[in-house]
PDB file of N, CA and C in Angstrom:
ATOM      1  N   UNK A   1      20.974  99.004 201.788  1.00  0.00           N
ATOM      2  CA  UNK A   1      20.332  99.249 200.526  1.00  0.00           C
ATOM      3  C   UNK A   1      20.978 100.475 199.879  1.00  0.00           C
ATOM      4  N   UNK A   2      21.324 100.330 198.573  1.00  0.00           N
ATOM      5  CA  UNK A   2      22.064 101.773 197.994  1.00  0.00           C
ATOM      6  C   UNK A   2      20.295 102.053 197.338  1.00  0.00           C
ATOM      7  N   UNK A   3      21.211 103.655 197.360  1.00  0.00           N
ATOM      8  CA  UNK A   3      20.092 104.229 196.684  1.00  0.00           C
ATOM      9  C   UNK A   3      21.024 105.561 195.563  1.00  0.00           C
ATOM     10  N   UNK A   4      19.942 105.518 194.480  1.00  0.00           N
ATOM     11  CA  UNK A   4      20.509 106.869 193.684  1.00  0.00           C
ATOM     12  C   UNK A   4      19.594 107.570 193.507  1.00  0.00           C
ATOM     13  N   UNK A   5      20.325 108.792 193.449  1.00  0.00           N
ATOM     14  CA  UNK A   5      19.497 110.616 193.488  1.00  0.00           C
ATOM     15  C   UNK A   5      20.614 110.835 192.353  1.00  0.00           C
ATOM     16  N   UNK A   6      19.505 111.679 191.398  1.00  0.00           N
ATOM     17  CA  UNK A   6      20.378 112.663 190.184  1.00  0.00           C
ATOM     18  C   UNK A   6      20.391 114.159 191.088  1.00  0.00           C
ATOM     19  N   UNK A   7      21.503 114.200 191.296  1.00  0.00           N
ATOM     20  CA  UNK A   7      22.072 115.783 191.629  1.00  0.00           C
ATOM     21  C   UNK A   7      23.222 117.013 190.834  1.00  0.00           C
ATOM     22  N   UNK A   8      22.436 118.121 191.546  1.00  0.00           N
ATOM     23  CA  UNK A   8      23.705 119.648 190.239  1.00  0.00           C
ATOM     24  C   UNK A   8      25.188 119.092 190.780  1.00  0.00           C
ATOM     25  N   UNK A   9      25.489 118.627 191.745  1.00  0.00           N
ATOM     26  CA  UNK A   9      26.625 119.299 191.842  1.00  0.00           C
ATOM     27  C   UNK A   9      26.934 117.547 193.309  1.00  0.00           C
ATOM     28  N   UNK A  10      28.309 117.290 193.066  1.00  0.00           N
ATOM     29  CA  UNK A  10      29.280 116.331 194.064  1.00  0.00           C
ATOM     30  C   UNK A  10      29.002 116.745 195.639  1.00  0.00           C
ATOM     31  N   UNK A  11      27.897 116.530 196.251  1.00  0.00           N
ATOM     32  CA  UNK A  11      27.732 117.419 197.587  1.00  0.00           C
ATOM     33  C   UNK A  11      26.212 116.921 198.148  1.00  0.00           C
ATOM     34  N   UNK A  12      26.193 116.197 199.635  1.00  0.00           N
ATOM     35  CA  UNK A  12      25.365 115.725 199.856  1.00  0.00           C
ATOM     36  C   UNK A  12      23.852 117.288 200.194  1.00  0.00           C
ATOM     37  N   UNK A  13      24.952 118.364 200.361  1.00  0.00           N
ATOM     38  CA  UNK A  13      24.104 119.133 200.699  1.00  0.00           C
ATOM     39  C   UNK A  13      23.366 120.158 198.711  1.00  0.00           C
ATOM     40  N   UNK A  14      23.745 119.281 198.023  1.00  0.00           N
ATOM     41  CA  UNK A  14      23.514 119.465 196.834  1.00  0.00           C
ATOM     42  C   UNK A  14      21.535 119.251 196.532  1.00  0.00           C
ATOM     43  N   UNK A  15      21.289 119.872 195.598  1.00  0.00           N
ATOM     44  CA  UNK A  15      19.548 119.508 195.240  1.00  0.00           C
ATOM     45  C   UNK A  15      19.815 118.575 194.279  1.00  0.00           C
ATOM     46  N   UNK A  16      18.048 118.247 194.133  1.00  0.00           N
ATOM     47  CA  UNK A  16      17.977 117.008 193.571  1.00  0.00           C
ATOM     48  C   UNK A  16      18.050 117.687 191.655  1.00  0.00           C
ATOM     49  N   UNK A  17      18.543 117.126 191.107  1.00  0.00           N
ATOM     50  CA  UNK A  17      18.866 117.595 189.270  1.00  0.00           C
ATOM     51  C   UNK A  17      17.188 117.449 188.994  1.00  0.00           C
ATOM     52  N   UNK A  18      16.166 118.232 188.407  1.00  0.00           N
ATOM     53  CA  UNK A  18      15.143 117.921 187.847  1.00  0.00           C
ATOM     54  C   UNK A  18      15.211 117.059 186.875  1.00  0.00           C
ATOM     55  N   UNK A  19      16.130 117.091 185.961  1.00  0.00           N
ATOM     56  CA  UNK A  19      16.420 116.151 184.747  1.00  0.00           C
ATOM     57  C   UNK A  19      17.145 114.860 185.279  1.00  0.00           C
ATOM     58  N   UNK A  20      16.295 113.445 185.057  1.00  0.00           N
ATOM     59  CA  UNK A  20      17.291 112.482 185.325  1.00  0.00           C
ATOM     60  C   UNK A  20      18.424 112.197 184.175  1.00  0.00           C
ATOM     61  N   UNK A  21      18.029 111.768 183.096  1.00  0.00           N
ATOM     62  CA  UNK A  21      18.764 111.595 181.535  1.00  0.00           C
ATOM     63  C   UNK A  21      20.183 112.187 181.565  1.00  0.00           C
ATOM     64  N   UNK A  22      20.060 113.984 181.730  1.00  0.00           N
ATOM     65  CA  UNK A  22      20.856 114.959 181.760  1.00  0.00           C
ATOM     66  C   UNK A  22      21.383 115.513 182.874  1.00  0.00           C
ATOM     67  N   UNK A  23      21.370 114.912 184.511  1.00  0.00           N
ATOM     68  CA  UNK A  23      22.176 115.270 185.391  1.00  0.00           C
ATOM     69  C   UNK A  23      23.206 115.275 185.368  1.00  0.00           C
ATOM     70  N   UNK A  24      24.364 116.708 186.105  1.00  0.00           N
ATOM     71  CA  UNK A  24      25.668 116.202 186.086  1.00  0.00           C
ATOM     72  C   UNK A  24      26.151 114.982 186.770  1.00  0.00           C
ATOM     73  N   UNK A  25      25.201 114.544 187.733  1.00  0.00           N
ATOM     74  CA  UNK A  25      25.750 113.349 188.717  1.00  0.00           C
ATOM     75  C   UNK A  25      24.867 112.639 189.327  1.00  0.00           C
ATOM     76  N   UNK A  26      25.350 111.393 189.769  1.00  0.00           N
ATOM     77  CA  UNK A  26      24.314 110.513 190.537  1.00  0.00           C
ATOM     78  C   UNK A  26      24.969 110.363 191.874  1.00  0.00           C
ATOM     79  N   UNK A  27      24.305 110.494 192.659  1.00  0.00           N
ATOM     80  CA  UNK A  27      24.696 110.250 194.384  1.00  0.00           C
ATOM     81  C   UNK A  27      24.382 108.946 194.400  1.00  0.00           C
ATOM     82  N   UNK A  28      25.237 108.111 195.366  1.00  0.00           N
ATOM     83  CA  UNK A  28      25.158 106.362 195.234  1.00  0.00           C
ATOM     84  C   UNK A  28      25.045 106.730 196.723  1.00  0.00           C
ATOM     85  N   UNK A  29      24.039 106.462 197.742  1.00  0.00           N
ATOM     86  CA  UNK A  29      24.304 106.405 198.939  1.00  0.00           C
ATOM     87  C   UNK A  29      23.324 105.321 199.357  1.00  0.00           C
ATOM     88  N   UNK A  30      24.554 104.572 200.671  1.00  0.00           N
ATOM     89  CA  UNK A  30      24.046 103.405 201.333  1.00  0.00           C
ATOM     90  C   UNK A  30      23.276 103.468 202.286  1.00  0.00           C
ATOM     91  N   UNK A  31      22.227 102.868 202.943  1.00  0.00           N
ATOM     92  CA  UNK A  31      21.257 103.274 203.745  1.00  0.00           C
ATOM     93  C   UNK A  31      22.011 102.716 205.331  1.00  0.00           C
ATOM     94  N   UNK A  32      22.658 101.445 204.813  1.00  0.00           N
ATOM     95  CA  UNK A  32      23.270 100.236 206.030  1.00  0.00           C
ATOM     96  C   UNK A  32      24.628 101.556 206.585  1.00  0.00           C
ATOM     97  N   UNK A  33      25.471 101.703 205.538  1.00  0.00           N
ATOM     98  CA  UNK A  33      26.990 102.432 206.021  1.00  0.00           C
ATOM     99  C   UNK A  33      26.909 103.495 206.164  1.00  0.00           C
ATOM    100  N   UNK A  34      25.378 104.222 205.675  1.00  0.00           N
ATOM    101  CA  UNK A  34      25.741 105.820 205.837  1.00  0.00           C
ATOM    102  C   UNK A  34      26.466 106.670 204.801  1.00  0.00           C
ATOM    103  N   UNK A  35      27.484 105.492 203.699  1.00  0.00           N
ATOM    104  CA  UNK A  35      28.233 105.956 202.936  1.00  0.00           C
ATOM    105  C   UNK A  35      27.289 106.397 201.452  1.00  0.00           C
ATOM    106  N   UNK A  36      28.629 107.818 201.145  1.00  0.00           N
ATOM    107  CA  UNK A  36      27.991 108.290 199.761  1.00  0.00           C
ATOM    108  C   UNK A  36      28.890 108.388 198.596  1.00  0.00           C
ATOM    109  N   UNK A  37      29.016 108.233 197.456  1.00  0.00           N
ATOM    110  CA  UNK A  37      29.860 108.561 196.513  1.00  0.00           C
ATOM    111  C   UNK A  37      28.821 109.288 195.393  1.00  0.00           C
ATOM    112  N   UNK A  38      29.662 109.771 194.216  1.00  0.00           N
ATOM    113  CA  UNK A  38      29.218 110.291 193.297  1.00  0.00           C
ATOM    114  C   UNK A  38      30.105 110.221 192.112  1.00  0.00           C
ATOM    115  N   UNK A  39      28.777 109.848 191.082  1.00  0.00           N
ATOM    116  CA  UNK A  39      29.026 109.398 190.053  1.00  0.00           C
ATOM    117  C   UNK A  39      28.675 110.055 188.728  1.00  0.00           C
ATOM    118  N   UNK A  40      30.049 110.629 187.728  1.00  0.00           N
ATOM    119  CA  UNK A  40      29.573 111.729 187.042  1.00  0.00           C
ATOM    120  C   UNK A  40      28.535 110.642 185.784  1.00  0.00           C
ATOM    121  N   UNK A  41      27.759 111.492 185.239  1.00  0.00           N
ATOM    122  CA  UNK A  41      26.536 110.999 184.241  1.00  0.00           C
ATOM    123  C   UNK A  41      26.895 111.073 182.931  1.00  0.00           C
ATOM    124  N   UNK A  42      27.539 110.097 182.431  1.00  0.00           N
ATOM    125  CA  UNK A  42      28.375 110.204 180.796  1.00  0.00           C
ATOM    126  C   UNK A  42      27.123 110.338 180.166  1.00  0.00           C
ATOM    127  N   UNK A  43      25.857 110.315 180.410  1.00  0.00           N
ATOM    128  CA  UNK A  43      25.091 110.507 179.073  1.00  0.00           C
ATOM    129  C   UNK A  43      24.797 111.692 179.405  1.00  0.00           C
ATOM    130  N   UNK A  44      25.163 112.768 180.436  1.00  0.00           N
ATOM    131  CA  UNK A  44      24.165 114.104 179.951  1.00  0.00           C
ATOM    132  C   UNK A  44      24.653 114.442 178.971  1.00  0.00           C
ATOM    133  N   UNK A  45      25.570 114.332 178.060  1.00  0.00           N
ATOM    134  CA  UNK A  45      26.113 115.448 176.729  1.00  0.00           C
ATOM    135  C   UNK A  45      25.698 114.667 175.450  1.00  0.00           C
ATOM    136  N   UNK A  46      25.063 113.413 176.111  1.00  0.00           N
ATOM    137  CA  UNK A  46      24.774 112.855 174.620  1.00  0.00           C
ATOM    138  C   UNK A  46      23.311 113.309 173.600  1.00  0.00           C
ATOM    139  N   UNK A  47      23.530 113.301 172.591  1.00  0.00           N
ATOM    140  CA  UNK A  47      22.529 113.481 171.775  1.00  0.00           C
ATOM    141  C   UNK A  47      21.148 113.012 171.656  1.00  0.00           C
ATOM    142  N   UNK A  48      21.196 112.170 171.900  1.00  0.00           N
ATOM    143  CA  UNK A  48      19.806 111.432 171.767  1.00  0.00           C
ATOM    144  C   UNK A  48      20.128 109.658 173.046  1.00  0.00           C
ATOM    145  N   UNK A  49      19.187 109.374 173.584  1.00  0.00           N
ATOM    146  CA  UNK A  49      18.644 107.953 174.495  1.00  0.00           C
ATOM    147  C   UNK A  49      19.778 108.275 175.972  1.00  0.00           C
ATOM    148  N   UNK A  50      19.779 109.782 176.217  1.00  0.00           N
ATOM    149  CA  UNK A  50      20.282 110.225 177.355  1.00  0.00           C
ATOM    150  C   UNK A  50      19.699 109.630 178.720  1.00  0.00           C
ATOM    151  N   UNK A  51      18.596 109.425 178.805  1.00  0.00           N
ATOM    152  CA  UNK A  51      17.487 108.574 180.186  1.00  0.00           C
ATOM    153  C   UNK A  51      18.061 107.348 179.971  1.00  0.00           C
ATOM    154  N   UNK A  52      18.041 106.431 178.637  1.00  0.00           N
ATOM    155  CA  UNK A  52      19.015 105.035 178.748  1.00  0.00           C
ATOM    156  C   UNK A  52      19.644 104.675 179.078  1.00  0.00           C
ATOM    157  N   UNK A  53      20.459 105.892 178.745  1.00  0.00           N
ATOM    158  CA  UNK A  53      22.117 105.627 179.154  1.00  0.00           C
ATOM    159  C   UNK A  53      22.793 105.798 180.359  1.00  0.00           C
ATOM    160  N   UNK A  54      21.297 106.918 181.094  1.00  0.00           N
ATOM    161  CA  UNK A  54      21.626 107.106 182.881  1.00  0.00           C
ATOM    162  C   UNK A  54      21.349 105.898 183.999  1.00  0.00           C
ATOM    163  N   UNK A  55      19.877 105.275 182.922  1.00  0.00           N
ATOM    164  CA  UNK A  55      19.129 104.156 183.213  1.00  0.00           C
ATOM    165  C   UNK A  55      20.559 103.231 183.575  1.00  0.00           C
ATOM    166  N   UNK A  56      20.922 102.613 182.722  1.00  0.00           N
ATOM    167  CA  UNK A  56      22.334 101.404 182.236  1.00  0.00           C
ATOM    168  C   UNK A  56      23.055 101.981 183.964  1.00  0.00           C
ATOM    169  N   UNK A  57      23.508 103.288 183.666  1.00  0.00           N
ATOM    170  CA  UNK A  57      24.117 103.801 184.657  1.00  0.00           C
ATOM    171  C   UNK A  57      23.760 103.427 186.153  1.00  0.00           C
ATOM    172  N   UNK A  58      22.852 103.472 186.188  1.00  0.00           N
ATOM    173  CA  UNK A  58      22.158 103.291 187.667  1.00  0.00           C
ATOM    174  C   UNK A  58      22.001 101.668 187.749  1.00  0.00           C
ATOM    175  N   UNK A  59      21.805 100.748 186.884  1.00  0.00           N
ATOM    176  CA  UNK A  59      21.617  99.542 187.141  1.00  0.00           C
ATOM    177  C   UNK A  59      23.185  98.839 187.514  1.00  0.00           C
ATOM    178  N   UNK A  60      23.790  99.426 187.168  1.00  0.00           N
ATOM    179  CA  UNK A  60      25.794  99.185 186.942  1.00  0.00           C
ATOM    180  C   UNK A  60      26.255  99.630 188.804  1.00  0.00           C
ATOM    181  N   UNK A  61      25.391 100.032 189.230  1.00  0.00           N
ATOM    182  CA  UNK A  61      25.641 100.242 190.337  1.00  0.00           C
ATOM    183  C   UNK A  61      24.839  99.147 191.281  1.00  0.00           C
ATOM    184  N   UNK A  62      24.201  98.736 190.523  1.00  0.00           N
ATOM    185  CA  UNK A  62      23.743  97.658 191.589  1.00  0.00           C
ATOM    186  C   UNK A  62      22.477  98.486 193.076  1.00  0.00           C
ATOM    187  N   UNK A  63      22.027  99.732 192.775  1.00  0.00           N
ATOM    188  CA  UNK A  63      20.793 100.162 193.296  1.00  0.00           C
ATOM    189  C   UNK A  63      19.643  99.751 193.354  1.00  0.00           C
ATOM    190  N   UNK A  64      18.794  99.889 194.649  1.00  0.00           N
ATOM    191  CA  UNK A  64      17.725  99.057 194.622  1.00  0.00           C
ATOM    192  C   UNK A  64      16.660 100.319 194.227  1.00  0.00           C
ATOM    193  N   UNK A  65      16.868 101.283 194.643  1.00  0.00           N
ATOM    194  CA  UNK A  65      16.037 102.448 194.472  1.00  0.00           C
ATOM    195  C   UNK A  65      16.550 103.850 193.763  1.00  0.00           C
ATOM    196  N   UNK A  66      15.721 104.474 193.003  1.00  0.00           N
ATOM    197  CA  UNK A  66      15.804 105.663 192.674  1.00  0.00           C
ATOM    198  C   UNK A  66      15.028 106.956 193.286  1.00  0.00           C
ATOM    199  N   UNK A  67      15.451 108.118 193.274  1.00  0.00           N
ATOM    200  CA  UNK A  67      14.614 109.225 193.607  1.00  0.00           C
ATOM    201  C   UNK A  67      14.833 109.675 192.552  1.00  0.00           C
ATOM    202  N   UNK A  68      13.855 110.257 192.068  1.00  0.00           N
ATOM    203  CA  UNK A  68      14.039 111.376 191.367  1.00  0.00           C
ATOM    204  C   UNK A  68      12.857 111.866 191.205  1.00  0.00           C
ATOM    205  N   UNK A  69      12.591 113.197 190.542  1.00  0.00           N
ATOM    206  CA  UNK A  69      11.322 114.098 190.456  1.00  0.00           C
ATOM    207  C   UNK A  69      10.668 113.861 189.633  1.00  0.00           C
ATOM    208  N   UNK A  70      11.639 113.130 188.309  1.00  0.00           N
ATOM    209  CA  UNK A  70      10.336 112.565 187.002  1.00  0.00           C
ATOM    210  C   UNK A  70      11.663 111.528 186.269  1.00  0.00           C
ATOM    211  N   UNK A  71      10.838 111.331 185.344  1.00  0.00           N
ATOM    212  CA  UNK A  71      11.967 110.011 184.361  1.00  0.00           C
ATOM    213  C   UNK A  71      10.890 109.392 183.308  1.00  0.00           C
ATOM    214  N   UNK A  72      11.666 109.478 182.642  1.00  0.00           N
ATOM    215  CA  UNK A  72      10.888 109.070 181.429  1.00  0.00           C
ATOM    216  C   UNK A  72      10.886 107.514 180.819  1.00  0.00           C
ATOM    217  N   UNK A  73       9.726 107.194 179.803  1.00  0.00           N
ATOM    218  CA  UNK A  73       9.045 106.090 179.915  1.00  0.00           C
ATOM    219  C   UNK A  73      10.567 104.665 179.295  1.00  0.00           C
ATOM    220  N   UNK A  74      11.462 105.317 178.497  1.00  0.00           N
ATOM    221  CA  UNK A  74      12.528 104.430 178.283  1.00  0.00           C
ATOM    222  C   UNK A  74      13.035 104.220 179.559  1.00  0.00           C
ATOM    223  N   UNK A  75      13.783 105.166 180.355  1.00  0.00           N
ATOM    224  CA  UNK A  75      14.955 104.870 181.004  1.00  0.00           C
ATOM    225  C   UNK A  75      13.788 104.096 182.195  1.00  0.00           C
ATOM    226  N   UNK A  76      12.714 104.339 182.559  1.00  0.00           N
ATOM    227  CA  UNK A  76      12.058 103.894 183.278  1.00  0.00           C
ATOM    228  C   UNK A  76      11.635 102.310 183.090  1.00  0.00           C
ATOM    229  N   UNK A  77      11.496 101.870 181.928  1.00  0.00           N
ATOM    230  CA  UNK A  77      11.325 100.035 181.566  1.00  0.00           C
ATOM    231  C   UNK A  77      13.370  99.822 181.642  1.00  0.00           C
ATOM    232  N   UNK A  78      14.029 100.456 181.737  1.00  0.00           N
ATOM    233  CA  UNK A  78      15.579  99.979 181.890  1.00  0.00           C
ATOM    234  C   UNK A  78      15.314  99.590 183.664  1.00  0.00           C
ATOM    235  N   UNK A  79      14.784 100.544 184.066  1.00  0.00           N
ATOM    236  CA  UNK A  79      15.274 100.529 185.493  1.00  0.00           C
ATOM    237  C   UNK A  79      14.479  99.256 186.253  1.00  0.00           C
ATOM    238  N   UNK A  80      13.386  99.510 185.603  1.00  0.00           N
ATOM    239  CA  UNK A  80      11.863  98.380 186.213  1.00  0.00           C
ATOM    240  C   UNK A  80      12.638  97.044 185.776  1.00  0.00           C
ATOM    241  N   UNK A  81      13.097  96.535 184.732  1.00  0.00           N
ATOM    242  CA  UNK A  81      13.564  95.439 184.401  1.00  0.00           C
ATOM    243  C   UNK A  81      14.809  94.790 185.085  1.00  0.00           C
ATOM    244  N   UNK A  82      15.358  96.057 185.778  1.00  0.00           N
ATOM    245  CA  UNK A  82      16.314  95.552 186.578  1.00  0.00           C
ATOM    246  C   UNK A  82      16.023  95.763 188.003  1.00  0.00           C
ATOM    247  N   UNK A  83      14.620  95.702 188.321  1.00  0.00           N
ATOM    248  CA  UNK A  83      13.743  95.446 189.744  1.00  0.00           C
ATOM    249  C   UNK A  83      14.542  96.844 190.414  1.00  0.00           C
ATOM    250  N   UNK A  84      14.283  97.747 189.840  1.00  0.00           N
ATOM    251  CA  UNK A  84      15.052  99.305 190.807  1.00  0.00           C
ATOM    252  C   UNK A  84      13.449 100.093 191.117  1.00  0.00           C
ATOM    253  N   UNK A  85      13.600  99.908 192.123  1.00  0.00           N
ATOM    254  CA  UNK A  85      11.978 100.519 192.043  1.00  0.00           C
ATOM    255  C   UNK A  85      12.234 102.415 192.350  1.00  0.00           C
ATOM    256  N   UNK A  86      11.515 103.123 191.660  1.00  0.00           N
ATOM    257  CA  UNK A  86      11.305 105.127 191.569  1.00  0.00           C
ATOM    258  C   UNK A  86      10.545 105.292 192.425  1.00  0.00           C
ATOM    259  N   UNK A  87      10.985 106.286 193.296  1.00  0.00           N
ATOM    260  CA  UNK A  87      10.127 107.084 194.094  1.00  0.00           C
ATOM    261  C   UNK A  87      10.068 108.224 193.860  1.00  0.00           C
ATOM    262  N   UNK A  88       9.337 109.470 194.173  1.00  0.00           N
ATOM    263  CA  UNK A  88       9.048 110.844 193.443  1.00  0.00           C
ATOM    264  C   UNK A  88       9.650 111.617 194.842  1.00  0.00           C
ATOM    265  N   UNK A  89      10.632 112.703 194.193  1.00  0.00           N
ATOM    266  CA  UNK A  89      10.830 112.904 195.254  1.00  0.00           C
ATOM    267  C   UNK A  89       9.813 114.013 195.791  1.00  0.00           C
ATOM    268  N   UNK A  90      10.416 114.749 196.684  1.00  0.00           N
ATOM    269  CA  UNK A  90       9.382 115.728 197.181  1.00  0.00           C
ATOM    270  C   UNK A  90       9.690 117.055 197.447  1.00  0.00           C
ATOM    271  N   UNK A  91      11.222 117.471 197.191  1.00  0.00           N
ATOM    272  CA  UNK A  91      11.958 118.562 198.167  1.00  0.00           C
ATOM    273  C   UNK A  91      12.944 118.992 197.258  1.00  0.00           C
ATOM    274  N   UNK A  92      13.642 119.869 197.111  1.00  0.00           N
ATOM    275  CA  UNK A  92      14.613 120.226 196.116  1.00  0.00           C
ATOM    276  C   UNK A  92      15.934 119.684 196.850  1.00  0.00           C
ATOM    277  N   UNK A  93      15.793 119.033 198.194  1.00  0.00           N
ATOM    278  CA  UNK A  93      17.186 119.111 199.086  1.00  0.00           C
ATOM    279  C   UNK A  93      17.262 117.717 198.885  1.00  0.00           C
ATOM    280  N   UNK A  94      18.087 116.812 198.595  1.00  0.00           N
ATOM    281  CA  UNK A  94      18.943 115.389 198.558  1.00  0.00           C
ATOM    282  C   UNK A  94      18.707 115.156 200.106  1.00  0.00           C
ATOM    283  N   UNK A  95      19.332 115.426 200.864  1.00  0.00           N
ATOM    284  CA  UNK A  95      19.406 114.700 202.642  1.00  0.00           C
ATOM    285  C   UNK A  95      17.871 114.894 202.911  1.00  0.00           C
ATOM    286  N   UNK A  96      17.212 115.717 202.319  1.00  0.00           N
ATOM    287  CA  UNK A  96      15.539 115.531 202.989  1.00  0.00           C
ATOM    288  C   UNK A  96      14.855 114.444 202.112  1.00  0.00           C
ATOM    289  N   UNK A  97      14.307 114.385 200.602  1.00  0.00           N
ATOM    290  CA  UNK A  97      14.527 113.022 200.426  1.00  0.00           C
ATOM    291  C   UNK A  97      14.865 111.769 200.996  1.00  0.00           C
ATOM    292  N   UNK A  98      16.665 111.545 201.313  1.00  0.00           N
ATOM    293  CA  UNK A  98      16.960 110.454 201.623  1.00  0.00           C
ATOM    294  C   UNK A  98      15.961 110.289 203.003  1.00  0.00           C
ATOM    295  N   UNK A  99      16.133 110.988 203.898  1.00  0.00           N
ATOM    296  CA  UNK A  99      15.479 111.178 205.018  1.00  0.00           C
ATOM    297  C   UNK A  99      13.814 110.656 204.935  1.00  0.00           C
ATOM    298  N   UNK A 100      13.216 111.328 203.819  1.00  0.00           N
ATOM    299  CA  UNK A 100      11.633 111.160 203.724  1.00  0.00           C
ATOM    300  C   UNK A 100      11.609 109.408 203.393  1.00  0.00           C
ATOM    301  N   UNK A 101      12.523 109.227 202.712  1.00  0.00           N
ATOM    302  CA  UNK A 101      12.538 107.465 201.879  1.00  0.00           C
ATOM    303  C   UNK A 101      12.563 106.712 203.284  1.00  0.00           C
ATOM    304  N   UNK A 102      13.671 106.886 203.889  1.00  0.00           N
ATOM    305  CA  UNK A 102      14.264 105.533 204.654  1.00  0.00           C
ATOM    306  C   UNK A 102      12.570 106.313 205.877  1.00  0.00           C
ATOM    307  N   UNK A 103      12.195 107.038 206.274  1.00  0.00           N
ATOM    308  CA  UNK A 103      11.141 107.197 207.157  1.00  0.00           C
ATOM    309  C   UNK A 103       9.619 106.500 206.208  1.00  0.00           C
ATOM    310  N   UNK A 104       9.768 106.247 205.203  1.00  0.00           N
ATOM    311  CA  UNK A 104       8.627 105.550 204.262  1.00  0.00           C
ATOM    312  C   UNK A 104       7.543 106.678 204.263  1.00  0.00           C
ATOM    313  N   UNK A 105       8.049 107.900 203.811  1.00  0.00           N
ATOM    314  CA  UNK A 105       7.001 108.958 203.140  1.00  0.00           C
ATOM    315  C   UNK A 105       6.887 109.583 201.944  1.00  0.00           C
ATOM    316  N   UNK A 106       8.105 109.098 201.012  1.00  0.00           N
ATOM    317  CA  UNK A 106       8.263 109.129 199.347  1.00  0.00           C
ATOM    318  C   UNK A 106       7.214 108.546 198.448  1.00  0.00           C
ATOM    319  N   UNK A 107       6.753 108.791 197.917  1.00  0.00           N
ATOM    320  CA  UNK A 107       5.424 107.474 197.273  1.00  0.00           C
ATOM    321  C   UNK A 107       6.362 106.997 195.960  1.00  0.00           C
ATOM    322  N   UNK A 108       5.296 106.166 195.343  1.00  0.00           N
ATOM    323  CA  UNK A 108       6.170 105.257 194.214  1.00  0.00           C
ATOM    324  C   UNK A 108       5.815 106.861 193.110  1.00  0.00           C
ATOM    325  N   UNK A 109       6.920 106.879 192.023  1.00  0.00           N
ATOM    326  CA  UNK A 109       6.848 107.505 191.387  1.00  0.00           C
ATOM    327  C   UNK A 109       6.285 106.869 190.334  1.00  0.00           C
ATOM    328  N   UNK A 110       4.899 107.179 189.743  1.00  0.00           N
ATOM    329  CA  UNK A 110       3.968 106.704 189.144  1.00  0.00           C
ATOM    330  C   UNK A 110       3.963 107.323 187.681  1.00  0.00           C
ATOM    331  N   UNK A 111       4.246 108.862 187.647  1.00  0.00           N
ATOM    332  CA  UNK A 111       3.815 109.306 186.274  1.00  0.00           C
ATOM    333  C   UNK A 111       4.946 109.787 185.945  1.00  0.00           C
ATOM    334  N   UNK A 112       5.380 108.677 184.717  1.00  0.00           N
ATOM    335  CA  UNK A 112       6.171 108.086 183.696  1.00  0.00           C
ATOM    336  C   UNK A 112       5.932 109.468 182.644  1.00  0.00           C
ATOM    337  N   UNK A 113       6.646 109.999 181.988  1.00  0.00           N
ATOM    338  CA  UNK A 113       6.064 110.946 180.816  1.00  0.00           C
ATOM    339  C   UNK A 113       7.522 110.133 179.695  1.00  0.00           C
ATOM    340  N   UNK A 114       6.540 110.595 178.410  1.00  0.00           N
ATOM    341  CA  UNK A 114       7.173 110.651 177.123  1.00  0.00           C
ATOM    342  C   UNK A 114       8.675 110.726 177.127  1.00  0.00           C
ATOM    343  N   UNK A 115       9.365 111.264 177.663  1.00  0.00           N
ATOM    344  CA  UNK A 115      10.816 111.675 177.211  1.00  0.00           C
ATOM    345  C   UNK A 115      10.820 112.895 176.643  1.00  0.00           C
ATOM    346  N   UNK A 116      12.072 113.282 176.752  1.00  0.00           N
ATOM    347  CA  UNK A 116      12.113 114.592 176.119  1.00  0.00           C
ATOM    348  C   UNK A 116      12.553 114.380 174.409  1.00  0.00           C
ATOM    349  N   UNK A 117      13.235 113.291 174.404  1.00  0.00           N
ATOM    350  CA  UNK A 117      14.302 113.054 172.836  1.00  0.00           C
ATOM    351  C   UNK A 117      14.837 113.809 172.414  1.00  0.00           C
ATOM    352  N   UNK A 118      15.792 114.362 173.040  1.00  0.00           N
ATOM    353  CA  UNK A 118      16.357 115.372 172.339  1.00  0.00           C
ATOM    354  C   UNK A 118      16.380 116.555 172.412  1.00  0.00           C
ATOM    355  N   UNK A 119      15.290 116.617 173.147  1.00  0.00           N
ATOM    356  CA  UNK A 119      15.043 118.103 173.684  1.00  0.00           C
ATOM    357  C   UNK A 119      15.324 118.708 175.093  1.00  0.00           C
ATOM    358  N   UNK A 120      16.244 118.023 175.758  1.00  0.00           N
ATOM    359  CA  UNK A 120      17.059 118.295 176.812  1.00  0.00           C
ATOM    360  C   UNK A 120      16.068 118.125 177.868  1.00  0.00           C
ATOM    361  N   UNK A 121      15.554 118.580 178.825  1.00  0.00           N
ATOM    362  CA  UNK A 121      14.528 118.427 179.902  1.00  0.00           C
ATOM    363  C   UNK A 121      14.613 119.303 181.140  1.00  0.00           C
ATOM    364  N   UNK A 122      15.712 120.207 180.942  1.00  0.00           N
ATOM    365  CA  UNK A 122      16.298 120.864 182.127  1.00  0.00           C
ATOM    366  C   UNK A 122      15.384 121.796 182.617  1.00  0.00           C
TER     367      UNK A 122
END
């Protein structure tokens, strides 16, 4: 199962980005291979439907799951429509996350907020 985490920085020992929309990067890691790559986020510099465009991003990868700490109500009907189910994470650390998920102690990430539009989210 791949999974994506928005993270600061190319580095498993990297934290999780609070902003999904506007992360520098998405961690693509496989649950089966162990394997990780990273993927820079062409919409953080964009102006406006930045969560969309991370959304698109994450479905292009073919992920079944997301972590992240929040996400907003667009990029969130992108992701749901392409059956990616959100979990909230819990930890500022990426490997504790992945760790909490595959042990089934992440809950579904439930509260969806407004978006920022424009107003960055960082």
């Amino acid at each position: 199962m791949k999974i994506a985490v928005p993270v600061e920085e190319k580095s498993l020992a990297a934290n999780v980005c609070p902003s999904f929309g506007r992360t520098p990067y998405f961690l693509i890691y496989d649950t089966e291979t162990k394997e990780s790559s990273f993927l820079e986020n062409g919409a953080a510099a964009s102006t406006g439907g930045a969560g969309i465009k991370a959304a698109q991003t994450i479905v292009d990868q073919n992920v079944s799951v997301l972590l992240t700490p929040r996400c907003g109500e667009n990029a969130a009907a992108v992701l749901k429509a392409a059956e990616i189910e959100l979990y909230k994470t819990t930890s500022p650390s990426v490997k504790d996350n992945i760790k909490a998920f595959i042990a089934g102690k992440l809950l579904l990430l439930d509260e969806i907020h407004a978006g920022f539009h424009g107003r960055g989210g960082r």
